[in-house]
N, C-alpha and C. Protein backbone atom coordinates (compact mmCIF):
# COMPACT_ATOMS: atom_id res chain seq x y z
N UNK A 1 0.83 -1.20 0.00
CA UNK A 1 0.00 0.00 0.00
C UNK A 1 0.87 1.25 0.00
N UNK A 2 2.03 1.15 0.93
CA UNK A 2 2.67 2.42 0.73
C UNK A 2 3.80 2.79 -0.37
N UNK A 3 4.14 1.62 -1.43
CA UNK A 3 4.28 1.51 -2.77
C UNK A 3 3.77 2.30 -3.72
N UNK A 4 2.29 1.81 -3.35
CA UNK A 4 1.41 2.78 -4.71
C UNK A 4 0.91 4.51 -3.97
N UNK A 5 1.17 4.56 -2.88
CA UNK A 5 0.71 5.86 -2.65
C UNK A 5 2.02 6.62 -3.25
N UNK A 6 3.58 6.47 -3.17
CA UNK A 6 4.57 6.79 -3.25
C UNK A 6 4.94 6.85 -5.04
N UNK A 7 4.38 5.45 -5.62
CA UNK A 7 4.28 5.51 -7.40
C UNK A 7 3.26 6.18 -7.87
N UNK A 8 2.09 6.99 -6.74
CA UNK A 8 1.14 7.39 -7.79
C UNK A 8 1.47 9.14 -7.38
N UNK A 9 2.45 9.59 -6.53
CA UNK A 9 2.78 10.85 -5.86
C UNK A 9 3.93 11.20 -7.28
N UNK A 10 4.47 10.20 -7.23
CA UNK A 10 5.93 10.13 -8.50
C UNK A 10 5.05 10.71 -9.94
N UNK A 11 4.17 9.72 -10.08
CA UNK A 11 3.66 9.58 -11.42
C UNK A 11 2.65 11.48 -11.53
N UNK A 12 2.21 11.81 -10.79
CA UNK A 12 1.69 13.39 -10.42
C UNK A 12 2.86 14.07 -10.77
N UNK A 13 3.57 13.95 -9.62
CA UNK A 13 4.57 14.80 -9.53
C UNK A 13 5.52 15.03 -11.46
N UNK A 14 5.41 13.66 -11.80
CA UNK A 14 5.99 13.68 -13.35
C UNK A 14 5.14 14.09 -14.41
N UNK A 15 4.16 14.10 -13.86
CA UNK A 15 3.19 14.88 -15.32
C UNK A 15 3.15 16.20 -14.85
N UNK A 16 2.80 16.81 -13.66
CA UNK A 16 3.28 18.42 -13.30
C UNK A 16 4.03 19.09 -14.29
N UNK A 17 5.22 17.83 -13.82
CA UNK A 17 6.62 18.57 -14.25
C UNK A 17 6.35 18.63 -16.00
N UNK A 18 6.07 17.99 -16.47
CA UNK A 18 5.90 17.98 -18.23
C UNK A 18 5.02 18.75 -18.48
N UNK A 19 3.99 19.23 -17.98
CA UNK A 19 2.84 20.31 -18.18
C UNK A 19 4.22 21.44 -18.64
N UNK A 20 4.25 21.59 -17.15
CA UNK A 20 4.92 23.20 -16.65
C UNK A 20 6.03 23.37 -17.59
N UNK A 21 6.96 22.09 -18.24
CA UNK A 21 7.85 22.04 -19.62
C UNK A 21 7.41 22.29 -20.71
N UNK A 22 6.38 21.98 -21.28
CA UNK A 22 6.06 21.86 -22.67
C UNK A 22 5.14 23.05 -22.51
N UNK A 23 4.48 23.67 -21.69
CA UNK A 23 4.34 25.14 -21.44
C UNK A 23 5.53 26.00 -21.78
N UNK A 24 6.23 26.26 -20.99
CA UNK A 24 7.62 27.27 -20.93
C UNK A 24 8.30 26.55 -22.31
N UNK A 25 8.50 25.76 -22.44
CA UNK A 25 9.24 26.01 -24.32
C UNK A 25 8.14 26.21 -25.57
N UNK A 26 6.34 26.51 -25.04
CA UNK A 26 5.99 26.95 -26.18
C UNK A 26 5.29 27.96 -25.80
N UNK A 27 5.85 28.67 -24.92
CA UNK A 27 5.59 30.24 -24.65
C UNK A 27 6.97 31.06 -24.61
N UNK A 28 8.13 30.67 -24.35
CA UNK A 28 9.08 31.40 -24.20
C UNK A 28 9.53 31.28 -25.80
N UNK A 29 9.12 30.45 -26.92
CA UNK A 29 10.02 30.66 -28.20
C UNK A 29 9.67 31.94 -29.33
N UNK A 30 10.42 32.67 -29.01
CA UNK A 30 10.33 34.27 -29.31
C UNK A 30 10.21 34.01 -31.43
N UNK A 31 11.01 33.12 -31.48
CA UNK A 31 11.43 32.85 -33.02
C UNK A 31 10.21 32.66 -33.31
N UNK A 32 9.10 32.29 -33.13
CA UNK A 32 7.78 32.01 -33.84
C UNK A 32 6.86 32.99 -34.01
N UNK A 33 6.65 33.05 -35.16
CA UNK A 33 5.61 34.70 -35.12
C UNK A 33 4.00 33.87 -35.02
N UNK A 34 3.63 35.33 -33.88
CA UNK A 34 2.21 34.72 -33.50
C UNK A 34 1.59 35.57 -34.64
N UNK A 35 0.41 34.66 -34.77
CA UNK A 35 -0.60 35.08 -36.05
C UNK A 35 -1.55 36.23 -35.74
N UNK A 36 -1.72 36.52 -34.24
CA UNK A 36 -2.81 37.56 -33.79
C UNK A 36 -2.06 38.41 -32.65
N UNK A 37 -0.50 38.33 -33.01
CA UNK A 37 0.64 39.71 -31.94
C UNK A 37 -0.87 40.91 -31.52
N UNK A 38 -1.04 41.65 -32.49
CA UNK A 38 -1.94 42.69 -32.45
C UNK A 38 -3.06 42.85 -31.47
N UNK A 39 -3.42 41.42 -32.24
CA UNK A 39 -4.58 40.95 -30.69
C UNK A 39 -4.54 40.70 -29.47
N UNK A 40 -2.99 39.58 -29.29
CA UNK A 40 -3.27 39.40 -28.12
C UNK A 40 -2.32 40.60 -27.32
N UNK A 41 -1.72 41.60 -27.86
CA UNK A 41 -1.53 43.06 -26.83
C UNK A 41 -2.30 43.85 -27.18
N UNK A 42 -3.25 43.56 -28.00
CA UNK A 42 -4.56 44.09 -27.21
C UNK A 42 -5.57 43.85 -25.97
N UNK A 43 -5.82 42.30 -26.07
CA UNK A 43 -6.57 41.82 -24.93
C UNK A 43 -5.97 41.73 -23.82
N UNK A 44 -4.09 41.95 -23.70
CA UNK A 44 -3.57 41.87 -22.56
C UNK A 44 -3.90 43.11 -22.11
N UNK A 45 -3.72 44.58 -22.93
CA UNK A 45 -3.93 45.37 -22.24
C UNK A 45 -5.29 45.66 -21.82
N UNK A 46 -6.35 45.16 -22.10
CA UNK A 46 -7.91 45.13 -21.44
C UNK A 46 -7.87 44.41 -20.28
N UNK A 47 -7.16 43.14 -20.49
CA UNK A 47 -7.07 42.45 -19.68
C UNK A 47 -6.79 43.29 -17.77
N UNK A 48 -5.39 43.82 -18.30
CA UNK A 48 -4.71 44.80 -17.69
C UNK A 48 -5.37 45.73 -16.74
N UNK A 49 -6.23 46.77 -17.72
CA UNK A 49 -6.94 47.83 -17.18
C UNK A 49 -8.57 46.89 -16.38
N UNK A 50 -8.75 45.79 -16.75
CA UNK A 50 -9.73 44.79 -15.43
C UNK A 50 -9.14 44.65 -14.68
N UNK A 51 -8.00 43.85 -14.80
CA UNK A 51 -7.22 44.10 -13.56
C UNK A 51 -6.91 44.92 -12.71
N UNK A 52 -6.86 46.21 -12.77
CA UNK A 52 -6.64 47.54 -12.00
C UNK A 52 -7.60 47.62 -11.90
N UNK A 53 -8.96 47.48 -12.64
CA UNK A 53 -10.29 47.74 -11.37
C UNK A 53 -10.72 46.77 -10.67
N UNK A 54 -10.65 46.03 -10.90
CA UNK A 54 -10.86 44.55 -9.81
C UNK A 54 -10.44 44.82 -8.40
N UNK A 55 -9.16 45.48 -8.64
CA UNK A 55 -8.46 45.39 -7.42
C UNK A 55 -7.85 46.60 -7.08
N UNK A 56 -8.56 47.50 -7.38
CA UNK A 56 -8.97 49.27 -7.15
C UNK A 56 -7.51 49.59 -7.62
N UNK A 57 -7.11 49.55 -7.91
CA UNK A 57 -5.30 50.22 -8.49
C UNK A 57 -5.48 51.95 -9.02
N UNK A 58 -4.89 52.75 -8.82
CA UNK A 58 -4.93 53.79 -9.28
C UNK A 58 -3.54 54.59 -9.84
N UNK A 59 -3.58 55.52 -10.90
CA UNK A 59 -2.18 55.74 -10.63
C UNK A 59 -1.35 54.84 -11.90
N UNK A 60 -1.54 54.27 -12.59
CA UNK A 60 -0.74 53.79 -13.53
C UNK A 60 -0.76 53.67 -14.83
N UNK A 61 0.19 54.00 -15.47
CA UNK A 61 0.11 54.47 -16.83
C UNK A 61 -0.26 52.92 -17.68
N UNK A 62 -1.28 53.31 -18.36
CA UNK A 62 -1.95 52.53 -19.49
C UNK A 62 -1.83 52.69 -20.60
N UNK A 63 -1.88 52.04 -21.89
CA UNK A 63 -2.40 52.20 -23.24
C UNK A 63 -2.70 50.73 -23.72
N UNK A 64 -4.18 51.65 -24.45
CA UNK A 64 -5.26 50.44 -24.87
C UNK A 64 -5.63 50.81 -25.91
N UNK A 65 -6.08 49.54 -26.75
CA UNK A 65 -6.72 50.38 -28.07
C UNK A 65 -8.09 49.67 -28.02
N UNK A 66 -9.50 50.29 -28.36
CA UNK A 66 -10.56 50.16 -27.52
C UNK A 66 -11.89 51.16 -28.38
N UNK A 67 -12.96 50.06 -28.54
CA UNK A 67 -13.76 51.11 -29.38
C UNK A 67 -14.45 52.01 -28.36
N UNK A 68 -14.83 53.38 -29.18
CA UNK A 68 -15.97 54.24 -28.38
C UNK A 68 -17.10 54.05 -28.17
N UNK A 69 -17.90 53.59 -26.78
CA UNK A 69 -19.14 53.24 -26.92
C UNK A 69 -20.10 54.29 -27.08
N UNK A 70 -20.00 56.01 -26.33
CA UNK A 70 -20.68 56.71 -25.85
C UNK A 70 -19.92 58.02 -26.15
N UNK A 71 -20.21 59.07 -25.86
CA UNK A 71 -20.03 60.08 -26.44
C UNK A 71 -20.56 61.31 -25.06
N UNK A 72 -19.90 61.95 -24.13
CA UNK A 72 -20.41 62.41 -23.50
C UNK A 72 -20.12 63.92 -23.58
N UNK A 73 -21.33 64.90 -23.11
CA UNK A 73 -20.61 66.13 -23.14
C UNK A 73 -19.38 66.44 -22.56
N UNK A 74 -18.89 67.66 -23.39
CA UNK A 74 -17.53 68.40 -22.34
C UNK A 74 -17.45 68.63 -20.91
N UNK A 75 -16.68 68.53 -20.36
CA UNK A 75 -16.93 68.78 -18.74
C UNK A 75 -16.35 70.82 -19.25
N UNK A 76 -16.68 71.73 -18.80
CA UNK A 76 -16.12 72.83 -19.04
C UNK A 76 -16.02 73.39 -18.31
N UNK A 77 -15.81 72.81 -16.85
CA UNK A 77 -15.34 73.66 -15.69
C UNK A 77 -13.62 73.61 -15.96
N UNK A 78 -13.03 74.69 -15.96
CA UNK A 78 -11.68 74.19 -16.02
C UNK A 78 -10.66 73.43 -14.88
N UNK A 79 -9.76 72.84 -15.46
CA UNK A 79 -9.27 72.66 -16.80
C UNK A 79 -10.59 71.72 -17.86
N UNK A 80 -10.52 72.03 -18.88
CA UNK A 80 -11.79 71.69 -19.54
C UNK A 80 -11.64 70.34 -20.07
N UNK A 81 -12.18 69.26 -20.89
CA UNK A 81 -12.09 67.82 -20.85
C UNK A 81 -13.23 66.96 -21.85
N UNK A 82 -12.92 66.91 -23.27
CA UNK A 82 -13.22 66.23 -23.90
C UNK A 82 -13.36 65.09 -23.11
N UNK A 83 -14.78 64.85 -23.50
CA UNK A 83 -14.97 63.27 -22.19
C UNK A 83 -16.18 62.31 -23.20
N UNK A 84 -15.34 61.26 -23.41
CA UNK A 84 -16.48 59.74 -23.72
C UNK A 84 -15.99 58.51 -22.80
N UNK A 85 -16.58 57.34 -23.41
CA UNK A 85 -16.62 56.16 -22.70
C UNK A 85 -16.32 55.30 -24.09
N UNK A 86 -15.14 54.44 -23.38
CA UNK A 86 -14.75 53.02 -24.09
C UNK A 86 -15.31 51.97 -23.34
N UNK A 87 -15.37 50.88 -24.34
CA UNK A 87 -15.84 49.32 -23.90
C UNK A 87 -14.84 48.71 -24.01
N UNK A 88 -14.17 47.89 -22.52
CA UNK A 88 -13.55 46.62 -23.28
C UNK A 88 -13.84 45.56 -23.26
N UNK A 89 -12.68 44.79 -23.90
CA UNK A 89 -13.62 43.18 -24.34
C UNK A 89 -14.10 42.55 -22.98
N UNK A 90 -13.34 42.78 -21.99
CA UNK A 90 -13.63 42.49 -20.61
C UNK A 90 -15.07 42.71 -20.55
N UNK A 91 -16.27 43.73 -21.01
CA UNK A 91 -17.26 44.13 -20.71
C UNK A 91 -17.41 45.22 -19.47
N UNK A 92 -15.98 45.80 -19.54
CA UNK A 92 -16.30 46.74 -18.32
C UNK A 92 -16.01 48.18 -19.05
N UNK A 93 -16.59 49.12 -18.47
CA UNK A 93 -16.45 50.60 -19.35
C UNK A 93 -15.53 51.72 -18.74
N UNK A 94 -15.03 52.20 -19.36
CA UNK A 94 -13.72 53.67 -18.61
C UNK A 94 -14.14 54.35 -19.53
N UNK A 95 -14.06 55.44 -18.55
CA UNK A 95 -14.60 56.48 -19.08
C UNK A 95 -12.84 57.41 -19.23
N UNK A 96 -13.20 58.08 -20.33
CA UNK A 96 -12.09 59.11 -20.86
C UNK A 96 -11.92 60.12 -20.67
N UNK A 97 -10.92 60.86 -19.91
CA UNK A 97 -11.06 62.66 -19.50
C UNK A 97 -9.90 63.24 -20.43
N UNK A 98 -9.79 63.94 -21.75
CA UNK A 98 -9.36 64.21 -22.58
C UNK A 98 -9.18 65.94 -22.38
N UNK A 99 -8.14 66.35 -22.00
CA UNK A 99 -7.96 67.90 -21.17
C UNK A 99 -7.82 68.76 -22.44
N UNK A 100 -8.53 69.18 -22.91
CA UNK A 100 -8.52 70.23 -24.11
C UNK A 100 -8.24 71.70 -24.51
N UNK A 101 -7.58 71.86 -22.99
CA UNK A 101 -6.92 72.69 -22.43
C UNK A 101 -5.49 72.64 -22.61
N UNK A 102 -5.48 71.79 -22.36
CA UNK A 102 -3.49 71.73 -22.89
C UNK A 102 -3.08 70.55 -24.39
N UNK A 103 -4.27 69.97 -25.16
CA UNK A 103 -3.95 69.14 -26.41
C UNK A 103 -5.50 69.50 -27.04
N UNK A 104 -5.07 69.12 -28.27
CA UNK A 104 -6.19 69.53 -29.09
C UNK A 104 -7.48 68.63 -28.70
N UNK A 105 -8.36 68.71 -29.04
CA UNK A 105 -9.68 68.15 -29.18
C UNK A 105 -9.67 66.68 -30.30
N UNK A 106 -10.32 65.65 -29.76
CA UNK A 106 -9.74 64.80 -30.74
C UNK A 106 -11.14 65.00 -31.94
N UNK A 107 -11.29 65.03 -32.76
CA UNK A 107 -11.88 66.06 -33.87
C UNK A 107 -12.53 64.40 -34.67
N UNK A 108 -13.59 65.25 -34.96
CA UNK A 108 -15.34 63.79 -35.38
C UNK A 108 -14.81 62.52 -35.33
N UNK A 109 -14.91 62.36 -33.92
CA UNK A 109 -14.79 61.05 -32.96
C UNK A 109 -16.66 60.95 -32.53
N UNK A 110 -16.46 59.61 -33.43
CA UNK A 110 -18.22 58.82 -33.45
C UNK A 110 -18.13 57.54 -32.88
N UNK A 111 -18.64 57.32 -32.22
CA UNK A 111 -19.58 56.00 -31.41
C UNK A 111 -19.15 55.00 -32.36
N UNK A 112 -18.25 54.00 -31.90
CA UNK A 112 -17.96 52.80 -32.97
C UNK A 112 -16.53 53.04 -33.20
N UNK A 113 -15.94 54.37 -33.51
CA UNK A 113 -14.69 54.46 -33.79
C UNK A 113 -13.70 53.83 -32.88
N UNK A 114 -12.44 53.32 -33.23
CA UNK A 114 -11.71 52.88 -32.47
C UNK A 114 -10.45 53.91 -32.04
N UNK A 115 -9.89 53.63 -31.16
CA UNK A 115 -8.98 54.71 -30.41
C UNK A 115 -7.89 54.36 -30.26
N UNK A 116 -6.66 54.57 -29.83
CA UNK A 116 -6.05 54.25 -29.08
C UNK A 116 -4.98 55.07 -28.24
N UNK A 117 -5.77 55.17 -26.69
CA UNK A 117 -5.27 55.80 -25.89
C UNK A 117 -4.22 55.43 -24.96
N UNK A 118 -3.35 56.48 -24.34
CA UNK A 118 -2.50 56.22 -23.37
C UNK A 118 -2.56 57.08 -22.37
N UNK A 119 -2.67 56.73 -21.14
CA UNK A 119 -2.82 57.72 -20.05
C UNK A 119 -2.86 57.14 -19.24
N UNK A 120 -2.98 57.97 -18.00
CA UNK A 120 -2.87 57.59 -17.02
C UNK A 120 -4.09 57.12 -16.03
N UNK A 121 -4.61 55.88 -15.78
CA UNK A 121 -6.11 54.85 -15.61
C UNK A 121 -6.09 55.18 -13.61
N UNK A 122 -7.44 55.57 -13.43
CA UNK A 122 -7.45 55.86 -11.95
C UNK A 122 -9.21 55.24 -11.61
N UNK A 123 -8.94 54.39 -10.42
CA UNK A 123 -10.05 53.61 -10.23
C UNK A 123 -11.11 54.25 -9.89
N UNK A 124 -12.47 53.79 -10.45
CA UNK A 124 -13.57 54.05 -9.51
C UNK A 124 -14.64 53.19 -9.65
N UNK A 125 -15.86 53.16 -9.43
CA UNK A 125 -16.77 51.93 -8.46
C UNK A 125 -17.22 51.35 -10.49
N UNK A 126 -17.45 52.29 -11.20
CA UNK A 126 -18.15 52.31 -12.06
C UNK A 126 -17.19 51.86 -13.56
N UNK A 127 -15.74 51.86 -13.25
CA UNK A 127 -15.32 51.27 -14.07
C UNK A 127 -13.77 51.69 -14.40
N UNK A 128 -13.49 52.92 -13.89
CA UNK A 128 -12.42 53.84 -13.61
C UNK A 128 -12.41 54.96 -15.02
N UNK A 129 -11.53 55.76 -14.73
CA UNK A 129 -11.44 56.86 -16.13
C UNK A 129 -9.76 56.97 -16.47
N UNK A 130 -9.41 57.02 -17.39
CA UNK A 130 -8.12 57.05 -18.11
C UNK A 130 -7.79 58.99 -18.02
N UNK A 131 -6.72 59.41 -17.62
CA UNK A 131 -6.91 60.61 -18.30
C UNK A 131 -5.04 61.23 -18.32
N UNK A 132 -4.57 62.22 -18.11
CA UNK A 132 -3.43 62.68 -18.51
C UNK A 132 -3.21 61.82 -20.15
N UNK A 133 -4.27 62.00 -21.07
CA UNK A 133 -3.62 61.64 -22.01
C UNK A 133 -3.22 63.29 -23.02
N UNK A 134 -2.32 63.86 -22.97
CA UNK A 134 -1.72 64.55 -22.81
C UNK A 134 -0.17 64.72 -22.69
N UNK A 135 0.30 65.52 -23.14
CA UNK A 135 2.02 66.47 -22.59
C UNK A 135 1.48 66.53 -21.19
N UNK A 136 2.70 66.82 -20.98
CA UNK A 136 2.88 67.73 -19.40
C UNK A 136 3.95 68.89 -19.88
N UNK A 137 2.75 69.83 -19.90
CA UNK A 137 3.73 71.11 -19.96
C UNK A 137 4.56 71.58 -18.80
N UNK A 138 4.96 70.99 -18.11
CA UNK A 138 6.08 71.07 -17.07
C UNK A 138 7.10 70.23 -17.10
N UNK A 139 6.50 69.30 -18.09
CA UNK A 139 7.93 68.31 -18.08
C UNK A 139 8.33 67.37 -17.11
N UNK A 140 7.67 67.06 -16.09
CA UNK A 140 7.90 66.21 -15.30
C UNK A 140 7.66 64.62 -15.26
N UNK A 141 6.82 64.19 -15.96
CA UNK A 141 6.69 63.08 -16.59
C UNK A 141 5.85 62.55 -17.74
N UNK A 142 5.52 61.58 -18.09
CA UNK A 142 5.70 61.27 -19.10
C UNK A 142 4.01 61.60 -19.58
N UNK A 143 3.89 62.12 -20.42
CA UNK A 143 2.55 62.90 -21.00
C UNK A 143 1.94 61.19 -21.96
N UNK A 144 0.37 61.58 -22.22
CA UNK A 144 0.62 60.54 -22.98
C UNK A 144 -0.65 60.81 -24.11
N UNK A 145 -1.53 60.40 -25.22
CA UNK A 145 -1.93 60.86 -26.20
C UNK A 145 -3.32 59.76 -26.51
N UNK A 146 -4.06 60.18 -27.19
CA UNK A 146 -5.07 59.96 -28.01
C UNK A 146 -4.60 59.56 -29.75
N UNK A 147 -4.80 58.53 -30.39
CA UNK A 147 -4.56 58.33 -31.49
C UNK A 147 -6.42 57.90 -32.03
N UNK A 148 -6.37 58.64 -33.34
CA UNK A 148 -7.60 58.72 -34.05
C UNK A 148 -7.34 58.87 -35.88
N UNK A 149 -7.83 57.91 -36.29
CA UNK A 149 -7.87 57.77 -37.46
C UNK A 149 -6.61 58.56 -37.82
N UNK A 150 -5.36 57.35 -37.25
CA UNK A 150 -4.11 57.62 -37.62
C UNK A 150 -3.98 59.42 -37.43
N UNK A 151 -4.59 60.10 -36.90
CA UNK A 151 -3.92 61.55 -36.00
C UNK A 151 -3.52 61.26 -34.52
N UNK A 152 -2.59 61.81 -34.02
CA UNK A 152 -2.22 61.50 -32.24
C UNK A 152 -2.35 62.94 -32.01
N UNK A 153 -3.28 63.08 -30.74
CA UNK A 153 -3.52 64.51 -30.00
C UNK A 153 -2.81 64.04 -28.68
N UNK A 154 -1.94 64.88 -28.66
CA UNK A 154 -1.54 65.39 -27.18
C UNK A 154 -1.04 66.59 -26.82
């Protein structure tokens, strides 16, 4: 009896180990071009920005590329703020604060269009909002932009 508890701990323990192998040499081989690169750093970065709301994260620089679901008015209290809402594949929504005050306006952006933003993603209950996508006219760190039908506003 304490034979087979010991050959069937071995025999686990040896298929583990071959999982966790034939994993790591067909994820680490860089030489193979994946057929959907595009895609899957796309869904990592959705992935990504669920992840930071799941687990309230605030504070860290993002870029996603992500269609527009919604279209919301300007906020125009200053600083002023081109503002819509993206969907990601996750099914969760961020909303966009686009400062139009210090980068241009991103110009006939329609519901459906796709984006791709970089900024800086800060949590909240409802899905979080992306924003410093933008320069920093002070120079202190790293500004980041709106891309639209191949134009980048920042």
């Amino acid at each position: 009896m304490k034979k087979t508890k010991t050959s069937t701990l071995s025999t686990i323990i040896l298929i583990i180990l071959a999982v966790v192998y034939f994993y790591l040499e067909n994820t680490n081989d860089s030489t193979v071009p994946s057929p959907s690169t595009e895609m899957s750093a796309s869904s990592k970065a959705h992935t990504t920005v669920h992840d930071y709301f799941e687990q309230r994260v605030s504070g860290r620089m993002v870029s996603i590329t992500a269609k527009v679901k919604r279209l919301l008015s300007d906020d125009t209290h200053k600083p002023r703020h081109q503002r819509f809402i993206i969907k990601l594949d996750t099914g969760i929504t961020v909303l966009i604060a686009h400062n139009i005050d210090l980068a241009p306006r991103v110009s006939n952006l329609q519901e459906g269009d796709k984006v791709t933003i970089t900024g800086q993603y800060e949590w909240n209950e409802r899905g979080g909002v992306i924003h410093w996508t933008h320069h920093d006219p002070k120079k202190r760190r790293d500004g980041g932009h709106i891309e639209h039908k191949g134009i980048v506003y920042q």
